[in-house]
N, C-alpha and C. Protein backbone atom coordinates (compact mmCIF):
# COMPACT_ATOMS: atom_id res chain seq x y z
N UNK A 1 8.74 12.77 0.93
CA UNK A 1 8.70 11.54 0.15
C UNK A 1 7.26 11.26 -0.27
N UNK A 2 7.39 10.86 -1.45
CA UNK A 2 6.00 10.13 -1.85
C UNK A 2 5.27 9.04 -1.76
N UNK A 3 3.98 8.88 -1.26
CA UNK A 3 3.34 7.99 -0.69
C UNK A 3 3.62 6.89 -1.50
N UNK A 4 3.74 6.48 -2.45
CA UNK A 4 4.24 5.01 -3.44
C UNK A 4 6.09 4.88 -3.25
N UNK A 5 7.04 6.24 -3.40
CA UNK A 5 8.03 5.52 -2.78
C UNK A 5 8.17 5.12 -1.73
N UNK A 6 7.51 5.46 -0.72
CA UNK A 6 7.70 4.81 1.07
C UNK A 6 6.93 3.46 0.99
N UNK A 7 6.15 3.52 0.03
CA UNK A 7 5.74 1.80 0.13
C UNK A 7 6.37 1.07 -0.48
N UNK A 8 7.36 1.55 -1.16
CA UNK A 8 7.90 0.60 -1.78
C UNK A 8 8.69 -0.42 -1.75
N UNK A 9 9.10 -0.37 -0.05
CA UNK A 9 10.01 -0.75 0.58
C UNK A 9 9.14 -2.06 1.25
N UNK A 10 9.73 -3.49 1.08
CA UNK A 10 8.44 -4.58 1.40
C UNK A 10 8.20 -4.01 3.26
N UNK A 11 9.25 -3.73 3.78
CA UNK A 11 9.26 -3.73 5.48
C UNK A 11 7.93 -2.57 5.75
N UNK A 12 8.45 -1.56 5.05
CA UNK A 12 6.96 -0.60 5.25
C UNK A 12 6.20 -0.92 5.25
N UNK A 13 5.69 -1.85 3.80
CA UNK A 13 4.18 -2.33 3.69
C UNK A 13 3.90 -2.82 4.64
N UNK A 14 4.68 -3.67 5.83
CA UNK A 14 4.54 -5.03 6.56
C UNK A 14 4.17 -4.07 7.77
N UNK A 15 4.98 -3.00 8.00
CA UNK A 15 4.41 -1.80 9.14
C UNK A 15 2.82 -1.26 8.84
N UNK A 16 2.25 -1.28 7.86
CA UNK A 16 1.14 -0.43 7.70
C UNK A 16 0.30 -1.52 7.77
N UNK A 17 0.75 -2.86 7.27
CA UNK A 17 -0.46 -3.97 7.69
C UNK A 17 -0.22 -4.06 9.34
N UNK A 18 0.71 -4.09 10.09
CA UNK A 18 0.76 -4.29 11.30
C UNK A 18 -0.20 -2.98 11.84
N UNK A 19 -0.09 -1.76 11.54
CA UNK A 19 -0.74 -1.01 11.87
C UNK A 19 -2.10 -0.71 11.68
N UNK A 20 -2.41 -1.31 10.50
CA UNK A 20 -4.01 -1.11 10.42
C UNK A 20 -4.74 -1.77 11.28
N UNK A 21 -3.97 -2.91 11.96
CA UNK A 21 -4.64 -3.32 13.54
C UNK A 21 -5.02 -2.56 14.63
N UNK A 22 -4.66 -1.13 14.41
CA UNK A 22 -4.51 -0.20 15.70
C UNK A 22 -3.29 0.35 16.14
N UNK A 23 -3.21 1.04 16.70
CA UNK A 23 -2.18 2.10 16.96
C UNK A 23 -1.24 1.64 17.67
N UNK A 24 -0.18 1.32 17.53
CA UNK A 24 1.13 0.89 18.33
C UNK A 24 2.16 1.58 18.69
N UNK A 25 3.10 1.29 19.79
CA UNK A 25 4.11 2.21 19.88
C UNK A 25 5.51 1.91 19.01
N UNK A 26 6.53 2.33 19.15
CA UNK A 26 7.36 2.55 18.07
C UNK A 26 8.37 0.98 18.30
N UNK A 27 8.07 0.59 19.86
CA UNK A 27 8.79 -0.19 20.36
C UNK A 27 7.79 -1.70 20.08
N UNK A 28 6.68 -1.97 20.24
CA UNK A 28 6.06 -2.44 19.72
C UNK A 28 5.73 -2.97 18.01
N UNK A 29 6.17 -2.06 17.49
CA UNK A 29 6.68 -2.75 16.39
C UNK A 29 7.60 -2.92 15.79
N UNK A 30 8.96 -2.84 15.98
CA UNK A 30 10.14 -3.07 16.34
C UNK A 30 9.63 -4.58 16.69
N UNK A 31 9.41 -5.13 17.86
CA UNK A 31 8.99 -6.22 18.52
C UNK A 31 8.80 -7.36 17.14
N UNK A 32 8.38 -6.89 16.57
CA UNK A 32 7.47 -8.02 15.52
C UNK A 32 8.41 -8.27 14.50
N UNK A 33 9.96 -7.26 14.40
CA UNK A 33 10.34 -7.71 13.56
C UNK A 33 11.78 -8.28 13.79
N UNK A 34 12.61 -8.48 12.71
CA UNK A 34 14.15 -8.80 13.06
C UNK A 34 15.12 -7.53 12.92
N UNK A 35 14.61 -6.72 12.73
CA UNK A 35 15.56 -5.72 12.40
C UNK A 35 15.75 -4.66 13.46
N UNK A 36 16.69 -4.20 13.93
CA UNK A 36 16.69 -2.74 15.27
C UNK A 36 15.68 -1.87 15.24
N UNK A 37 15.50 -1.70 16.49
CA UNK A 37 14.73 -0.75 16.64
C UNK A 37 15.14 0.91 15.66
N UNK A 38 15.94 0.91 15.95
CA UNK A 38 16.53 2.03 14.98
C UNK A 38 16.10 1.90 13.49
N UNK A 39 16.19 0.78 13.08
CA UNK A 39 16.18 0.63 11.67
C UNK A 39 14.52 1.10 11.61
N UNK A 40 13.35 0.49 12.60
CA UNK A 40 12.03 0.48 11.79
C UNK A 40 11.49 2.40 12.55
N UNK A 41 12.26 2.72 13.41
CA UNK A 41 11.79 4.04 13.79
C UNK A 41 12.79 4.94 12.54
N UNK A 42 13.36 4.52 11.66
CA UNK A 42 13.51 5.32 10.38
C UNK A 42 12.78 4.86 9.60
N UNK A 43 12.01 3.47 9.25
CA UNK A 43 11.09 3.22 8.54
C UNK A 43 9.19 4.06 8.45
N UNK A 44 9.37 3.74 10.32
CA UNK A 44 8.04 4.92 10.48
C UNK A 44 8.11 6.19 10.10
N UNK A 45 9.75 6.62 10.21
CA UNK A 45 9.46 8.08 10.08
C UNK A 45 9.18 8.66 8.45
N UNK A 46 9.56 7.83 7.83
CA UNK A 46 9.52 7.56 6.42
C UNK A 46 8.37 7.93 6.18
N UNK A 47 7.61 6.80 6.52
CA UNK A 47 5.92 6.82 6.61
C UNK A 47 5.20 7.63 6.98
N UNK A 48 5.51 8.35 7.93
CA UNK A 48 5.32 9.46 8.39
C UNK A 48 5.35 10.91 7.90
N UNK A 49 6.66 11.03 7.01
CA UNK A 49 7.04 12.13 5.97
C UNK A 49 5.75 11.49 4.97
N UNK A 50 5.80 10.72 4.97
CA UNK A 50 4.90 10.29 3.04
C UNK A 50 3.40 10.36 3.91
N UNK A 51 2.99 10.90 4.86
CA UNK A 51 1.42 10.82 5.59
C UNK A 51 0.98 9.94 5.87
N UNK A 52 1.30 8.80 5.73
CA UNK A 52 0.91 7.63 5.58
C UNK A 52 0.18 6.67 6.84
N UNK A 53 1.02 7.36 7.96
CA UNK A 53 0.85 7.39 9.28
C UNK A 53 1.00 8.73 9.84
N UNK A 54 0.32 8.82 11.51
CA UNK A 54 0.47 9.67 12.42
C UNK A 54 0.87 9.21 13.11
N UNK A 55 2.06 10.40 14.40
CA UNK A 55 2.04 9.99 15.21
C UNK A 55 1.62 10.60 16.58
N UNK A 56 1.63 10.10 17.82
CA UNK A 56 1.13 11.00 18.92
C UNK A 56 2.01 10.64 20.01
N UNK A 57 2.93 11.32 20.79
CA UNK A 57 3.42 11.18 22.19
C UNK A 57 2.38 10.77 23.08
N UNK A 58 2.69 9.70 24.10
CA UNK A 58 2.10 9.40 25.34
C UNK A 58 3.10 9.24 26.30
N UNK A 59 3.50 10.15 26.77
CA UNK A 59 4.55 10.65 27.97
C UNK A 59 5.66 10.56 26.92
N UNK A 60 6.94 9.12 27.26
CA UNK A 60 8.06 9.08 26.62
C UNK A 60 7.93 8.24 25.57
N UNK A 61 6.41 7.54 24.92
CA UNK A 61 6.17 6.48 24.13
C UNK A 61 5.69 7.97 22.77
N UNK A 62 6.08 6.99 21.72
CA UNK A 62 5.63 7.44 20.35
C UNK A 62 4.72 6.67 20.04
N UNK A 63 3.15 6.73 19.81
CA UNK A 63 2.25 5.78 19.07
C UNK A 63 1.89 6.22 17.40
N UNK A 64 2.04 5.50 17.06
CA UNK A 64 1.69 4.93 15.55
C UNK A 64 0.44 4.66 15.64
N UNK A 65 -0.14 5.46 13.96
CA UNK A 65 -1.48 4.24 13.43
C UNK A 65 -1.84 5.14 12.32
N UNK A 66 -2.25 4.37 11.37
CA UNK A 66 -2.57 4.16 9.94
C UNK A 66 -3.47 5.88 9.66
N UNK A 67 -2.84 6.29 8.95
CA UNK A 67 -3.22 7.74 8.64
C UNK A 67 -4.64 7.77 7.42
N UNK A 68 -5.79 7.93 7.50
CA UNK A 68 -6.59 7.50 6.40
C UNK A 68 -6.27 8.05 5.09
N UNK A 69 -6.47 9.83 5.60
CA UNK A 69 -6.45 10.36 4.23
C UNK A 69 -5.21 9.92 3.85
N UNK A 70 -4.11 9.56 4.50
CA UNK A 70 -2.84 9.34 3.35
C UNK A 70 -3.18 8.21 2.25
N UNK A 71 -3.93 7.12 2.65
CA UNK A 71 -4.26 5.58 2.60
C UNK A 71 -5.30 6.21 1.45
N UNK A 72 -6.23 6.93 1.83
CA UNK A 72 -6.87 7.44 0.32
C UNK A 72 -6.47 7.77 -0.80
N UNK A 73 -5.16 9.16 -0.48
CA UNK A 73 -4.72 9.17 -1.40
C UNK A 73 -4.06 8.32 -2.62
N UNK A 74 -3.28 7.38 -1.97
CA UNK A 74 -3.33 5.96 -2.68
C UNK A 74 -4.19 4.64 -3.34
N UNK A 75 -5.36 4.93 -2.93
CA UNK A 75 -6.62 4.08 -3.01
C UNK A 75 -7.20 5.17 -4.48
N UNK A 76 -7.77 6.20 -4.36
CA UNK A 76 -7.56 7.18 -5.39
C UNK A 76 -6.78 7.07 -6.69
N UNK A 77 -5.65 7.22 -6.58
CA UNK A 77 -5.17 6.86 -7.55
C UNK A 77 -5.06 5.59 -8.40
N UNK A 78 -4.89 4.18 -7.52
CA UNK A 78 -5.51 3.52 -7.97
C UNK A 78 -6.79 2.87 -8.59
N UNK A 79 -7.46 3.73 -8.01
CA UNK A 79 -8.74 3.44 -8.44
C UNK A 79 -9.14 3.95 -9.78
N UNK A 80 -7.98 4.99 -10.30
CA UNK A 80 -8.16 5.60 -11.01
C UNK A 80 -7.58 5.27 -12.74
N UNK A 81 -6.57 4.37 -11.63
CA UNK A 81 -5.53 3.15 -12.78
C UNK A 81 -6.42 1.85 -12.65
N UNK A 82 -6.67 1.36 -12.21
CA UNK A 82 -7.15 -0.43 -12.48
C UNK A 82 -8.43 -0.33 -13.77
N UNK A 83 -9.33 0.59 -13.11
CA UNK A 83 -10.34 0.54 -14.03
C UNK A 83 -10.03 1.02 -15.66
N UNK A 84 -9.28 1.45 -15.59
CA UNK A 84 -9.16 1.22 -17.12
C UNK A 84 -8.10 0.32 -17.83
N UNK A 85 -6.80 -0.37 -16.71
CA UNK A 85 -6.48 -1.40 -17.14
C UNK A 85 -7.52 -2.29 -17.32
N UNK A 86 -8.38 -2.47 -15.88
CA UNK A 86 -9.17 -3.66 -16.67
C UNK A 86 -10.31 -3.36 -17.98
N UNK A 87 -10.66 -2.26 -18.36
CA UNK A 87 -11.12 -2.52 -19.77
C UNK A 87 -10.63 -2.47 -20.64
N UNK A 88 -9.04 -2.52 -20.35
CA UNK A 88 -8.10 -2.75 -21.79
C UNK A 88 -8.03 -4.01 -22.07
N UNK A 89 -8.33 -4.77 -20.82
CA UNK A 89 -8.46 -6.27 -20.67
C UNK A 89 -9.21 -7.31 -21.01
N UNK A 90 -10.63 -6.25 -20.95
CA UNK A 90 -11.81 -6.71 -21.42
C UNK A 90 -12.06 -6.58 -23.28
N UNK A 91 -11.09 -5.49 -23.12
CA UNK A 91 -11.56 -5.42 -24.47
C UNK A 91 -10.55 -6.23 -25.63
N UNK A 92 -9.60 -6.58 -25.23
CA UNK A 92 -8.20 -7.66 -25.53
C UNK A 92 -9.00 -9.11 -25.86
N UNK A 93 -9.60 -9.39 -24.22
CA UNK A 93 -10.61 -10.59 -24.51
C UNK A 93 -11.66 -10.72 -25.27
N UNK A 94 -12.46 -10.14 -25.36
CA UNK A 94 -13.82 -9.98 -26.49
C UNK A 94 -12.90 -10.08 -27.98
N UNK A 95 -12.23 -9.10 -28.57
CA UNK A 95 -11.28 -10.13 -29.76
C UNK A 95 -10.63 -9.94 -29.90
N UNK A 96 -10.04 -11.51 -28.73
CA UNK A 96 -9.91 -12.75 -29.01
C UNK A 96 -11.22 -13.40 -29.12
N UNK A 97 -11.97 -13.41 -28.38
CA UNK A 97 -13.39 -14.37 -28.68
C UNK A 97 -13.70 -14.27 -29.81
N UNK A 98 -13.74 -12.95 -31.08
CA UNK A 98 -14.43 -12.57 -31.45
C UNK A 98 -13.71 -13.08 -32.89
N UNK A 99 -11.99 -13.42 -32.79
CA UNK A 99 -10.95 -14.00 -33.63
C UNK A 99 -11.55 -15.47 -33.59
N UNK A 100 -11.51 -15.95 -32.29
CA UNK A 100 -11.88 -17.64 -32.07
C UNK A 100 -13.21 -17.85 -33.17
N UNK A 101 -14.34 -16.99 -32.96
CA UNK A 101 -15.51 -17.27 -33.50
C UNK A 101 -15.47 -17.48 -35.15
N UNK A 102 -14.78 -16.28 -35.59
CA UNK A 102 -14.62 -16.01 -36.88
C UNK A 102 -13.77 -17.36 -37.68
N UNK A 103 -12.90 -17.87 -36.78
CA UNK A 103 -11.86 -19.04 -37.09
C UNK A 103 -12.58 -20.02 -37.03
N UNK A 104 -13.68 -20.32 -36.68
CA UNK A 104 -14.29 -21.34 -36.11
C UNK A 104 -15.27 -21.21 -37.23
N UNK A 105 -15.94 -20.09 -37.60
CA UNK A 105 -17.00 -19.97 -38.62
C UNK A 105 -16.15 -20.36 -40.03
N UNK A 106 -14.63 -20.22 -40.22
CA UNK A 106 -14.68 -20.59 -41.58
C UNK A 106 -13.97 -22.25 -41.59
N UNK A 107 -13.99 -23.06 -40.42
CA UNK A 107 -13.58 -24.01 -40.70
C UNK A 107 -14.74 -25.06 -40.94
């Protein structure tokens, strides 16, 4: 799965903010939410397929926590989209300013 469809899901996102606190076990975050444990240990694993997270055995516990490079790869790409939305934005605004001025100069 791909790192933007596994986020796409609001409960995931809400796992990866819970996780960027530090590494938790599977039961532990389960804890935080309303839904079965079952339900969010298919949500991690999700996350998990998409890199997004790692995980590590500690005896019979599964711990969770926020995978960077996956988190880059997404940061990356965006970074790669905003900046030129926003100078499509910038440049949308200037004219208009540049309409306002001209409207303004012939009244």
């Amino acid at each position: 799965m791909e790192p933007f469809e596994a986020i796409a899901q609001p409960k995931r996102r809400e796992i990866l903010r819970l996780l960027a606190g530090g590494e938790l076990s599977a039961g532990e975050v389960a804890a935080r939410f309303t839904v079965t444990q079952p339900a969010i240990s298919q949500h991690l694993t999700v996350l998990k397929q998409a890199g997004l997270v790692s995980e590590r055995r500690d005896g019979t516990r599964r711990l969770y926590s926020v995978r960077p490079e996956g988190l880059a790869d997404l940061h990356g790409f965006l970074a790669d989209i905003v900046p030129a939305r926003l100078e499509r934005l910038k440049q949308a605004v200037e004219e208009e300013e540049r309409s306002n001025v001209r409207r303004a100069s012939r009244n």
